[in-house]
C-alpha atoms as a PDB file:
ATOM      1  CA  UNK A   1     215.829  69.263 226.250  1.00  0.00           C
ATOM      2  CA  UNK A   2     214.299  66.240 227.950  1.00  0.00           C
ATOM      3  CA  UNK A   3     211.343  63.903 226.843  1.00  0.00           C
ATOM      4  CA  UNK A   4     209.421  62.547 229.764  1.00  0.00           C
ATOM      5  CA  UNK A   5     206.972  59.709 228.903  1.00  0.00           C
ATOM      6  CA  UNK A   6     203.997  59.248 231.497  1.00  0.00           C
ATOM      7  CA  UNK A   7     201.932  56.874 228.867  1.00  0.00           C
ATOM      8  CA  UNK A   8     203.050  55.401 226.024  1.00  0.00           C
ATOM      9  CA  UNK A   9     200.230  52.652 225.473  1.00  0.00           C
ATOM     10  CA  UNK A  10     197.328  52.876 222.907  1.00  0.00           C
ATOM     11  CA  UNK A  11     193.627  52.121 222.821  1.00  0.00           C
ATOM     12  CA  UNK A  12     193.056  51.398 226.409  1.00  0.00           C
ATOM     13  CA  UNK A  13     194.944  51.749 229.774  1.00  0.00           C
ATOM     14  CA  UNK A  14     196.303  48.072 230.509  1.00  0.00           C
ATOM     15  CA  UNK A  15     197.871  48.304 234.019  1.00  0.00           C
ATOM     16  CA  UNK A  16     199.006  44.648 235.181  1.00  0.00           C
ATOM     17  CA  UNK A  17     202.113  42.416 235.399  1.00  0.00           C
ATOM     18  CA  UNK A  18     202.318  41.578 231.438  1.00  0.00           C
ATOM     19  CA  UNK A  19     202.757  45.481 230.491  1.00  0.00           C
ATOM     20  CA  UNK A  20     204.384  46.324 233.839  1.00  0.00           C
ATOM     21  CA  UNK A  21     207.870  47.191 232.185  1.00  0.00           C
ATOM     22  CA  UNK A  22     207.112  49.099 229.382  1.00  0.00           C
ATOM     23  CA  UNK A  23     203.830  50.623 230.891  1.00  0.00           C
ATOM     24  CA  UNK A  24     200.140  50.330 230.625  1.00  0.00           C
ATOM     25  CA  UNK A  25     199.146  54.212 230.249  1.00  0.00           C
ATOM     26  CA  UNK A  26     197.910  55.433 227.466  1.00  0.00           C
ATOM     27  CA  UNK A  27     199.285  58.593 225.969  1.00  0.00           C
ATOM     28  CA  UNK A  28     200.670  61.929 227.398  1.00  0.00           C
ATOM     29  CA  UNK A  29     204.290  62.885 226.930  1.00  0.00           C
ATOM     30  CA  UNK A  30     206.053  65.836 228.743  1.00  0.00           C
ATOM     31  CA  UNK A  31     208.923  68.267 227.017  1.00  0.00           C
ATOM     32  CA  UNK A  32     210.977  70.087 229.177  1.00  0.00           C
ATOM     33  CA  UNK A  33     213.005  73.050 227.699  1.00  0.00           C
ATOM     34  CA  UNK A  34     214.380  74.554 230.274  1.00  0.00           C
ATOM     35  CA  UNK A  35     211.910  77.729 230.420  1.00  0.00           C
ATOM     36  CA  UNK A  36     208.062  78.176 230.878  1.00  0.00           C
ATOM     37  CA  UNK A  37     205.981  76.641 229.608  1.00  0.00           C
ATOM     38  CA  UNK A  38     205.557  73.030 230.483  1.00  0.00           C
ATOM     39  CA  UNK A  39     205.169  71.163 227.267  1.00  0.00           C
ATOM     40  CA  UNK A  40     202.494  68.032 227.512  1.00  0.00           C
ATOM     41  CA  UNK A  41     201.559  65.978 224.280  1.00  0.00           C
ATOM     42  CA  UNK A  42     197.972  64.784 224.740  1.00  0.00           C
ATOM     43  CA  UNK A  43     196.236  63.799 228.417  1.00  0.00           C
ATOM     44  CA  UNK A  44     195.746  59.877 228.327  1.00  0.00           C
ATOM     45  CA  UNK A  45     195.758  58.260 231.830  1.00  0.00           C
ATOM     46  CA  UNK A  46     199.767  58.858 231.750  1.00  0.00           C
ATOM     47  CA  UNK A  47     199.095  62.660 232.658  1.00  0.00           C
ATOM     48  CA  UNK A  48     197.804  62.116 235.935  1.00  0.00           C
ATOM     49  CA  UNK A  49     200.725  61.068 237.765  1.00  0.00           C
ATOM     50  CA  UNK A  50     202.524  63.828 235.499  1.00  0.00           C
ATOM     51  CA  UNK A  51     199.518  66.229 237.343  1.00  0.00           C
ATOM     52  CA  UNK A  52     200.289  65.130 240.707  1.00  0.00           C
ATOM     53  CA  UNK A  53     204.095  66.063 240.541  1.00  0.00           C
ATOM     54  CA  UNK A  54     203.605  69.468 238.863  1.00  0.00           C
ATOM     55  CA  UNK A  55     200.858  70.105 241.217  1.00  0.00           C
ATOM     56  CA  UNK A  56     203.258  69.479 244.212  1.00  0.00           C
ATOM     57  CA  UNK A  57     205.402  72.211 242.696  1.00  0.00           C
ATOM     58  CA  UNK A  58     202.990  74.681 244.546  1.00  0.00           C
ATOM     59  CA  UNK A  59     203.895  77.860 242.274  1.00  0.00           C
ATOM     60  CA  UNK A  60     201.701  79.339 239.539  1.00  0.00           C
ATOM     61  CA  UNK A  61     202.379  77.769 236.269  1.00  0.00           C
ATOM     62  CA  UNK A  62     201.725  78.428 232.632  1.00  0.00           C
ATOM     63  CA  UNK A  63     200.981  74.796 230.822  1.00  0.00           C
ATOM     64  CA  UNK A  64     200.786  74.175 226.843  1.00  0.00           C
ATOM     65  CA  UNK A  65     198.828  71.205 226.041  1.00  0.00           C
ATOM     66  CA  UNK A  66     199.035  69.536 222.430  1.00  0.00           C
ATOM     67  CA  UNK A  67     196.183  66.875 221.752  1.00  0.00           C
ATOM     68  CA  UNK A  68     196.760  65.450 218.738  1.00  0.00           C
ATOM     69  CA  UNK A  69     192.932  64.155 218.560  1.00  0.00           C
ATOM     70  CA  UNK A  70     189.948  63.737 220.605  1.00  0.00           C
ATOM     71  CA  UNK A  71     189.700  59.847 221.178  1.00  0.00           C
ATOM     72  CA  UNK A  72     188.928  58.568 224.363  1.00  0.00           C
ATOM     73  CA  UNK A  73     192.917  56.905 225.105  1.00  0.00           C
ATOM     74  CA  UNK A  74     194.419  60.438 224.510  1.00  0.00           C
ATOM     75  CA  UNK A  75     192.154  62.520 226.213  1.00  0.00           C
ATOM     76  CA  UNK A  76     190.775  60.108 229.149  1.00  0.00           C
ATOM     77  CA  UNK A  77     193.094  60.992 231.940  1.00  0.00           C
ATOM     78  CA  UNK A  78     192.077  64.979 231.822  1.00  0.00           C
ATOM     79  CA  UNK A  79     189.723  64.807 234.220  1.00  0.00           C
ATOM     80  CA  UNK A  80     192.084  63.968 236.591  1.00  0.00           C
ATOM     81  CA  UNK A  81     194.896  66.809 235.822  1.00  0.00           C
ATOM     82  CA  UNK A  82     195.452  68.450 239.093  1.00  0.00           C
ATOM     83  CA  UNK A  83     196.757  71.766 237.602  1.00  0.00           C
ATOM     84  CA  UNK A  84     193.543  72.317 236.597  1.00  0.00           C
ATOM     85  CA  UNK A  85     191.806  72.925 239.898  1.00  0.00           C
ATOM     86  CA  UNK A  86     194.811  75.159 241.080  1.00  0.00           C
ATOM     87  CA  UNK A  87     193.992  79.023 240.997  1.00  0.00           C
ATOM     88  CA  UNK A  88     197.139  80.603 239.132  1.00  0.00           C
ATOM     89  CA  UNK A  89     197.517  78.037 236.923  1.00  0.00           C
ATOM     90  CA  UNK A  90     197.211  78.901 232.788  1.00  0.00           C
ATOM     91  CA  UNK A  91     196.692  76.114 230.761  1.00  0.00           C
ATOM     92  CA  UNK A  92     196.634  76.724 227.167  1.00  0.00           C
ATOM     93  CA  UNK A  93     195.062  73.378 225.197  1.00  0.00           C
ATOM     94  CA  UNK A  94     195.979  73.237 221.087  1.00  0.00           C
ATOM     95  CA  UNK A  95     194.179  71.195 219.127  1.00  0.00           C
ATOM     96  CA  UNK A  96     193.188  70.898 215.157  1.00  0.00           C
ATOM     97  CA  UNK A  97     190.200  73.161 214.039  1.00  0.00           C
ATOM     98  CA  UNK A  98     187.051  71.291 213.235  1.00  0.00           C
ATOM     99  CA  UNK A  99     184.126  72.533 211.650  1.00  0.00           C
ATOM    100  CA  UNK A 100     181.242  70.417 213.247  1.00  0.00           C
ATOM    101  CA  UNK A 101     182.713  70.553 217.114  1.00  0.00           C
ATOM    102  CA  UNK A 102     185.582  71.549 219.037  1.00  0.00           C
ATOM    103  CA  UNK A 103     188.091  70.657 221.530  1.00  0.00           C
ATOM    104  CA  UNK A 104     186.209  72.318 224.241  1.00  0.00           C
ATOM    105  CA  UNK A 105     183.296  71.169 223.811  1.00  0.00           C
ATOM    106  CA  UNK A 106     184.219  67.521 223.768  1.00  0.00           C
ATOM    107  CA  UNK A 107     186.008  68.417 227.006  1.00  0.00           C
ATOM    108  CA  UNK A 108     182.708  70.208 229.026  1.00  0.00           C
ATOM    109  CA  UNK A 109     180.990  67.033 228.175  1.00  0.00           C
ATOM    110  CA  UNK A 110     183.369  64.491 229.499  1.00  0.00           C
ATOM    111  CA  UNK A 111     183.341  66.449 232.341  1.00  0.00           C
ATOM    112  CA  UNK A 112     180.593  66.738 233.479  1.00  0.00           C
ATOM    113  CA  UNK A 113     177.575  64.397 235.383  1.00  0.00           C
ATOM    114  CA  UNK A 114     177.206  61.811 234.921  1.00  0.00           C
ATOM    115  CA  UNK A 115     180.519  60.848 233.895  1.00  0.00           C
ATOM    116  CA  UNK A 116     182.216  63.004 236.592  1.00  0.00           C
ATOM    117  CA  UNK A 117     181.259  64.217 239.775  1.00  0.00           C
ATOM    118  CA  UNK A 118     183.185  67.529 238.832  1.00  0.00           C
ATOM    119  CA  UNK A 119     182.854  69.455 235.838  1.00  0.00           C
ATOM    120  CA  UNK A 120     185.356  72.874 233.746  1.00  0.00           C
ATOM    121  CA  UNK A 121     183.127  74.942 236.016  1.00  0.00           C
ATOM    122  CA  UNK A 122     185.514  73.333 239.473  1.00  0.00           C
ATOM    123  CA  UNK A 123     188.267  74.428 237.318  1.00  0.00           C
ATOM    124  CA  UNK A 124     190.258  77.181 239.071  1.00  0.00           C
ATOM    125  CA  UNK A 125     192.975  77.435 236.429  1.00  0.00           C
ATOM    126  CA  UNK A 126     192.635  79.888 233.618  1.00  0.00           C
ATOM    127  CA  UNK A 127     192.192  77.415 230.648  1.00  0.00           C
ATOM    128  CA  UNK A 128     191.964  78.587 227.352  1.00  0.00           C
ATOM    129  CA  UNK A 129     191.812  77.010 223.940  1.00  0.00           C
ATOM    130  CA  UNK A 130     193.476  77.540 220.525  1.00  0.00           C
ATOM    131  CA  UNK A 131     192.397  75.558 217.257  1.00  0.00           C
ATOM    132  CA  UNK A 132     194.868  75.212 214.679  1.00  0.00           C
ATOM    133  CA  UNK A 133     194.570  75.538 210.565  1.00  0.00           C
ATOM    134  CA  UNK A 134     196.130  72.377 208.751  1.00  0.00           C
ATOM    135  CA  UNK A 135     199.919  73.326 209.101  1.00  0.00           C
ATOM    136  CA  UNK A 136     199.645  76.153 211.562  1.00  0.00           C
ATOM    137  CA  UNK A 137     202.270  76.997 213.662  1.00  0.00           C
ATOM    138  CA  UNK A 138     203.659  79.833 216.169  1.00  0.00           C
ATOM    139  CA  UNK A 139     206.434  81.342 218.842  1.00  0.00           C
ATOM    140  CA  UNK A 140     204.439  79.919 222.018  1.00  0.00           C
ATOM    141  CA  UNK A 141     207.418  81.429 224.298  1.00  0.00           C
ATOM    142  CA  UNK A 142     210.416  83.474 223.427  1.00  0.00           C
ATOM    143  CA  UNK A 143     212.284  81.332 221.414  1.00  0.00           C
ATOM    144  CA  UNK A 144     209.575  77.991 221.323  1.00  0.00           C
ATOM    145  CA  UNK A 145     208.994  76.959 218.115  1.00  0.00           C
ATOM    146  CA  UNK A 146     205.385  74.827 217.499  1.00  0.00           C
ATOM    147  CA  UNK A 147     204.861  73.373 214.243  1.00  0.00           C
ATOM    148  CA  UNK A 148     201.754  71.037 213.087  1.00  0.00           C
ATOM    149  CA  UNK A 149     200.858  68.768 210.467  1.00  0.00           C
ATOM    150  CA  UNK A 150     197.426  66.570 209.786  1.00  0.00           C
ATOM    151  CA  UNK A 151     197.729  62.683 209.897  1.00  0.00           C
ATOM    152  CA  UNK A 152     196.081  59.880 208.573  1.00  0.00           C
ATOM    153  CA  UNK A 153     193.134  59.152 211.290  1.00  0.00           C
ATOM    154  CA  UNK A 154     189.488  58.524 212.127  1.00  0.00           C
ATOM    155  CA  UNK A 155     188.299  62.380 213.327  1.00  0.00           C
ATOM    156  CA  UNK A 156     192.049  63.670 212.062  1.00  0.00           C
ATOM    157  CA  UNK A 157     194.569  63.646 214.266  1.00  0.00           C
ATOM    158  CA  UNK A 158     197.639  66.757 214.064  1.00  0.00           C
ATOM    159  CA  UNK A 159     201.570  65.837 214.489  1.00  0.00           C
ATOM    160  CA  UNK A 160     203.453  68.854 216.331  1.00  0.00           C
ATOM    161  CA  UNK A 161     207.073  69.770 216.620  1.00  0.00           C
ATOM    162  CA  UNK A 162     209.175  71.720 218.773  1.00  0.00           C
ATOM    163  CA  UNK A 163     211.881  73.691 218.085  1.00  0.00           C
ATOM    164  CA  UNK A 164     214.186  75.236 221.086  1.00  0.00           C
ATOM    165  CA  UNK A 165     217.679  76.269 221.187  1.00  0.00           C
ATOM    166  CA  UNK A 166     218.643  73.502 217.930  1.00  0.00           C
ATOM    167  CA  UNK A 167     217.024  71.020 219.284  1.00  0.00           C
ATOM    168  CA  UNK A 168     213.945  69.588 218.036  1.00  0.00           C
ATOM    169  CA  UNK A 169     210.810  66.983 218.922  1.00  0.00           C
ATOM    170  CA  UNK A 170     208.439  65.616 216.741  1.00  0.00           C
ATOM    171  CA  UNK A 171     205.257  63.508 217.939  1.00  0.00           C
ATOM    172  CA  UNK A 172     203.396  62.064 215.587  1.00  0.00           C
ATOM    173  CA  UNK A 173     200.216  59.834 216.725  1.00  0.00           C
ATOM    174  CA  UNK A 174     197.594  58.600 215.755  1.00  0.00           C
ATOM    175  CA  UNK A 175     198.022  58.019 211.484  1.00  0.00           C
ATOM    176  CA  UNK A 176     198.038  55.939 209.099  1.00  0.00           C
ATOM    177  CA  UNK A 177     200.640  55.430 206.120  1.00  0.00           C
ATOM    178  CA  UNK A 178     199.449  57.726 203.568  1.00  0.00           C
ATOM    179  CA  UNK A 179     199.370  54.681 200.669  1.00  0.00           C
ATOM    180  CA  UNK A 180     195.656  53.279 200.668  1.00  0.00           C
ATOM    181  CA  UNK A 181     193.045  55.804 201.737  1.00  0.00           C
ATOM    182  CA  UNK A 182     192.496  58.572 203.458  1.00  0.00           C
ATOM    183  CA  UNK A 183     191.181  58.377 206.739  1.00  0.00           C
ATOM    184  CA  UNK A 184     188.703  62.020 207.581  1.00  0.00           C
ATOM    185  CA  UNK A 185     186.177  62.501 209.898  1.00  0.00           C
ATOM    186  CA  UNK A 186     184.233  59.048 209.777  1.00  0.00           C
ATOM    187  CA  UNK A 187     185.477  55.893 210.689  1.00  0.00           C
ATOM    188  CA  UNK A 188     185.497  53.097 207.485  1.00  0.00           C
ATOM    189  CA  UNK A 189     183.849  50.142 209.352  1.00  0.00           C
ATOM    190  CA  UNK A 190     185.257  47.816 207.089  1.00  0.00           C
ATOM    191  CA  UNK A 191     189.054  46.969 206.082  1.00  0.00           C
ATOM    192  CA  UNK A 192     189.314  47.847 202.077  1.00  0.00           C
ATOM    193  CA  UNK A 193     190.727  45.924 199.348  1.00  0.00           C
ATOM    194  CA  UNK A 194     194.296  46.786 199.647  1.00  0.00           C
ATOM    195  CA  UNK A 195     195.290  45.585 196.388  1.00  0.00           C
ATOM    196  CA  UNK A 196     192.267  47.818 194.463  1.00  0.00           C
ATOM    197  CA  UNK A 197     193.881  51.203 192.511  1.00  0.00           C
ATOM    198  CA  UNK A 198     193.437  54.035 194.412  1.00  0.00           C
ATOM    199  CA  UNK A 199     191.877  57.264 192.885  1.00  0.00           C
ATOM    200  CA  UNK A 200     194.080  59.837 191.486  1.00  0.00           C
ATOM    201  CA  UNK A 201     192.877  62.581 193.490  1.00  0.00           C
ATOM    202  CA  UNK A 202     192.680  60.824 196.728  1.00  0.00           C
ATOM    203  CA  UNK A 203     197.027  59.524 195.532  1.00  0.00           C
ATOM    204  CA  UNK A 204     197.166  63.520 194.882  1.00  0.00           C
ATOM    205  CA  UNK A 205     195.984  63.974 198.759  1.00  0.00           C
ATOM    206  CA  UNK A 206     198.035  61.344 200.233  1.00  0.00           C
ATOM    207  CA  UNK A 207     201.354  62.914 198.403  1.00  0.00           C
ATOM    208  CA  UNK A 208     200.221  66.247 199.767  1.00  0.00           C
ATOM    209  CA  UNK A 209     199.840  64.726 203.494  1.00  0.00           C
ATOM    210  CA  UNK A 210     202.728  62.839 203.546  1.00  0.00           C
ATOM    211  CA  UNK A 211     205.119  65.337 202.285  1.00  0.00           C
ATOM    212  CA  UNK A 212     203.986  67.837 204.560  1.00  0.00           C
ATOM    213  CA  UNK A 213     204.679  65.374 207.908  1.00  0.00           C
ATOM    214  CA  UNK A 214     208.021  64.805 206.313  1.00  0.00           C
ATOM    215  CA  UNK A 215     208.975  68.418 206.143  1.00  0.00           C
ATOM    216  CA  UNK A 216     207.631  68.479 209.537  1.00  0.00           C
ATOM    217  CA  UNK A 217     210.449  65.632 210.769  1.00  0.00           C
ATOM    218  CA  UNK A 218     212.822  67.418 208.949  1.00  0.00           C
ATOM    219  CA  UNK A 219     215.983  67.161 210.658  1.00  0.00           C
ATOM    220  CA  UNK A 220     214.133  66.759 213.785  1.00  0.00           C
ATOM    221  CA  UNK A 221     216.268  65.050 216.491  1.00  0.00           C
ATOM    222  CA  UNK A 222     213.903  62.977 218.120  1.00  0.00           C
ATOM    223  CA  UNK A 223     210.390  61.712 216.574  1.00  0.00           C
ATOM    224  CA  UNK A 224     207.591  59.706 218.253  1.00  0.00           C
ATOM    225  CA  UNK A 225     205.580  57.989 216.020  1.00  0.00           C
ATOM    226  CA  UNK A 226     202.507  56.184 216.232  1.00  0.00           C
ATOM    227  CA  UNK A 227     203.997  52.285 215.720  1.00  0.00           C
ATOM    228  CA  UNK A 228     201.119  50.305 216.646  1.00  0.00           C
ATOM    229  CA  UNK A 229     200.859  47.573 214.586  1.00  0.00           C
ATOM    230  CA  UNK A 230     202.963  44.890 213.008  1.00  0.00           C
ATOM    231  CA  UNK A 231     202.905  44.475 209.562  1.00  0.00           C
ATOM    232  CA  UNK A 232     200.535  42.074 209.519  1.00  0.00           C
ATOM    233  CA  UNK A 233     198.511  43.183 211.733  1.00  0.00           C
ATOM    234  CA  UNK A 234     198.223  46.858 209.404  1.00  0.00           C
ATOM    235  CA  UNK A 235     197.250  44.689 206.622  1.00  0.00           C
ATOM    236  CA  UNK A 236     193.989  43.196 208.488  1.00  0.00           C
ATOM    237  CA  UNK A 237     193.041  46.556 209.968  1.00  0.00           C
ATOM    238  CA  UNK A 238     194.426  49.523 207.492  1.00  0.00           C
ATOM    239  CA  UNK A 239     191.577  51.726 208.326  1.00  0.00           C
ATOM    240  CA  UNK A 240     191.994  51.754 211.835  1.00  0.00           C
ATOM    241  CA  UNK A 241     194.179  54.598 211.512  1.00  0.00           C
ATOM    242  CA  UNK A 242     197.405  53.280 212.769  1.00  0.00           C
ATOM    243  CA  UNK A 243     200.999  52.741 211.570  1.00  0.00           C
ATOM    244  CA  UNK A 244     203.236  49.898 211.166  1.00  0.00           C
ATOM    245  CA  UNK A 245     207.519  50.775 212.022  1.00  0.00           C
ATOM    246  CA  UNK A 246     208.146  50.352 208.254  1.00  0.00           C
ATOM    247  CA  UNK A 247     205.794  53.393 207.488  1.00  0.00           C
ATOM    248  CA  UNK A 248     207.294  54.835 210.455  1.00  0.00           C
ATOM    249  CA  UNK A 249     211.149  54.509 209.665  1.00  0.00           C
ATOM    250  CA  UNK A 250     209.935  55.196 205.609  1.00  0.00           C
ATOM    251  CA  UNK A 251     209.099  59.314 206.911  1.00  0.00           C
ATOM    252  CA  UNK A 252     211.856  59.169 209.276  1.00  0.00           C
ATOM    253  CA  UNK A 253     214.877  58.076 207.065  1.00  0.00           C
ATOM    254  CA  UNK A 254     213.537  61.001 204.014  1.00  0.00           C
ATOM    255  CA  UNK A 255     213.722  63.238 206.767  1.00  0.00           C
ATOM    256  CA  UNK A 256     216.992  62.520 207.936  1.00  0.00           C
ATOM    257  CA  UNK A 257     215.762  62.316 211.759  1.00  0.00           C
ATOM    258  CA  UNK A 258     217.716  61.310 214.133  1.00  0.00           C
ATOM    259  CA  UNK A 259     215.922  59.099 216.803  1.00  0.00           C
ATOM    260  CA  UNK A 260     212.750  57.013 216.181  1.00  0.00           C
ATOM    261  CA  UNK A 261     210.542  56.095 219.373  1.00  0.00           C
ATOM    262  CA  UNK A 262     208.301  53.306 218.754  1.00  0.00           C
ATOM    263  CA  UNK A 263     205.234  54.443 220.181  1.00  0.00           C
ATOM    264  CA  UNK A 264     201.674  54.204 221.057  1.00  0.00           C
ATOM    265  CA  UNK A 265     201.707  50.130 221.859  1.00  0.00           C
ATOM    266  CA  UNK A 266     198.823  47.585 221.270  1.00  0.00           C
ATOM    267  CA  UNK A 267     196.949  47.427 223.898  1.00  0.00           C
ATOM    268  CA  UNK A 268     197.188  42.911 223.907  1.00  0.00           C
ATOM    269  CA  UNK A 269     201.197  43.197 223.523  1.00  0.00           C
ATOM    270  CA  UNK A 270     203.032  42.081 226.590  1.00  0.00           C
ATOM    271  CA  UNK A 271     206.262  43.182 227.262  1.00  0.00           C
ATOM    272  CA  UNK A 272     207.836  39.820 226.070  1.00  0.00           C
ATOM    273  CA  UNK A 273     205.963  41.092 223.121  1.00  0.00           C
ATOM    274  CA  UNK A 274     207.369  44.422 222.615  1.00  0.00           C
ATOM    275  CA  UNK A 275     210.699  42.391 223.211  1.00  0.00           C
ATOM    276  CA  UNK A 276     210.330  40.778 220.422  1.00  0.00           C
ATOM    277  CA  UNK A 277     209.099  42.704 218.412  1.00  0.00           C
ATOM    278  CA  UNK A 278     211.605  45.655 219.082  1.00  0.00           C
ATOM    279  CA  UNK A 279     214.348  43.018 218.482  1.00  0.00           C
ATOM    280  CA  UNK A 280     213.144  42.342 215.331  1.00  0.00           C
ATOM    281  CA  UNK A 281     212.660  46.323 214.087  1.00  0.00           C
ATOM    282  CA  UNK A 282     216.140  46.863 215.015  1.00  0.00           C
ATOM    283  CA  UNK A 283     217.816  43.681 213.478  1.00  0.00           C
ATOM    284  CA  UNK A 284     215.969  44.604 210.237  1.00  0.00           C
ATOM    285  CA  UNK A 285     217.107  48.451 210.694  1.00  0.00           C
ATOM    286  CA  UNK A 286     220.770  47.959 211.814  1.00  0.00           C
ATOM    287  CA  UNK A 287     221.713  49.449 208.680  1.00  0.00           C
ATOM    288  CA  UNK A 288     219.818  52.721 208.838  1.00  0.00           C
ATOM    289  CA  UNK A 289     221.834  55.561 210.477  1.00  0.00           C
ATOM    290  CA  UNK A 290     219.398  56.536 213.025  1.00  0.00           C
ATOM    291  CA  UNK A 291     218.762  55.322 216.514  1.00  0.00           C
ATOM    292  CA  UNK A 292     215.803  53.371 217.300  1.00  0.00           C
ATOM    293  CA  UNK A 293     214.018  52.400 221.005  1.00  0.00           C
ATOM    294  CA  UNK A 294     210.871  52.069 222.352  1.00  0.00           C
ATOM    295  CA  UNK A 295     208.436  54.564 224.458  1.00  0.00           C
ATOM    296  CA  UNK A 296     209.017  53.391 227.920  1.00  0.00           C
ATOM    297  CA  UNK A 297     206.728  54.740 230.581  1.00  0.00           C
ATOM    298  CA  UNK A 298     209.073  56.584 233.398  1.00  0.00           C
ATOM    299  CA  UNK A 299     211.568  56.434 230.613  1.00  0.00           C
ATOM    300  CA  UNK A 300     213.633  59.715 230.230  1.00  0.00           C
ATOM    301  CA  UNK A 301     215.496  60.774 226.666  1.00  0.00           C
ATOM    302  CA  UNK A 302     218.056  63.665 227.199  1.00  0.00           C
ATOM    303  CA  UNK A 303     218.786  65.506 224.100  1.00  0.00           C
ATOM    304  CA  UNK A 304     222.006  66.882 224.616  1.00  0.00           C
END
């Protein structure tokens, strides 16, 4: 099993010679198992160089496509997903069920004038779409294991795993820690008191969700998790939805994983940024059997 990452940056795309070393896409993530099909994890600006090279392949191919959520940095580079306007082509897009809207729909508009001179109609692909109940899961291929799990986000975002052969992959972007508040479909336009009790139901809730996306890291061998902020910088902005690597490692040690990516990177950090700040996760972490590294863009992880 191989992890392939295309775009490992959050917000907004931020090509240029400060981010040029860990990578200025934002998110999109390839698994490759060995069999059909290809495995993508959302379609930020990272998946259209991934396009391009499956594209060149030239043969029919049947593509799975997890989107953990619907904002614009992990669905923005879809539009330009070659595959798509290849006849032969299946792509299958999974996605959380939603009462007021769905996946699709968010897509046809995107695509569409005048945001695009093309729009799903140019697809030649057969593209289909699957929404998933909190915690669904299925056998997408003989022998390919998907899991899910909601997180802690502005419109709700899903974690998925993988499971094929004994090996497993767990991405889990965008979310929050699961102490303060939950985060549903509006976004809270104003950071809370952090100190303030929280409600006993709402505690109840937060148990609930964060229980469930440990059971989903379970064992898991590799997990990418949304580490966008700094400590500090999750205590200004809680309700932004985003994760700091000490709510990160705190799911990943109870589930015994064994590899933490730090992932989904702030859009202002430069790479003597991420330096520094990866320096200083792993110095505080040394302790903790588990491996830690960052989300590199053209970065491969084998897991043997």
């Amino acid at each position: 099993m191989k992890v392939l990452f295309w775009g490992v940056r959050g917000s907004i795309p931020v090509p240029g010679p400060l981010t040029q070393r860990y990578g200025g896409n934002t998110s999109c993530i390839q698994l490759e198992t060995g069999v059909q099909p290809v495995i993508i994890f959302d379609s930020g600006t990272g998946i259209r160089r991934l396009g391009q090279l499956l594209a060149a392949r030239g043969t029919p191919q049947e593509i799975h496509i997890f989107i953990s959520h619907a904002h614009w940095d992990h669905i923005q580079g879809l539009p330009f997903f070659d595959p798509l306007y290849q006849s032969g082509n299946r792509i299958t897009f999974y996605s959380r069920k939603r009462d007021e809207f769905c996946l699709r729909d968010i897509i046809h508009k995107v695509i569409e004038d005048p945001y695009f001179p093309l729009s799903h109609e140019d697809w030649k692909a057969d593209v289909n779409f699957v929404e998933l109940e909190d915690g669904a899961g299925a056998e997408i291929a003989p022998g390919l294991i998907m899991r899910s799990s909601r997180l802690n986000h502005p419109l709700i975002a899903n974690a998925y795993r993988i499971d094929h052969q004994g090996r497993s992959v767990v991405y889990v972007t965008d979310t929050a820690p699961f102490d303060h508040m939950v985060l549903d479909r509006d976004f809270i336009p104003k950071a809370p008191d952090l100190s303030a009790p929280v409600a006993p139901e709402v505690a109840e809730l937060l148990a609930v969700m964060r229980q469930n996306l440990v059971d989903l890291c379970t064992g898991a061998d590799l997990v990418i998790y949304d580490t966008m902020f700094t400590e500090e910088e999750y205590n200004r902005n809680p309700h932004w939805g985003h994760s700091a690597a000490s709510h990160a490692m705190s799911v990943c040690t109870q589930a015994g994983a064994g590899h933490l990516v730090i992932f989904h990177h702030a859009p202002e950090r430069t790479d003597d940024q991420m330096d520094r700040m990866m320096e200083g996760i792993i110095e505080q972490y040394k302790d903790v059997d588990m491996t830690i590294s960052p989300a590199i863009e053209g970065r491969t992880i084998e897991i043997d």
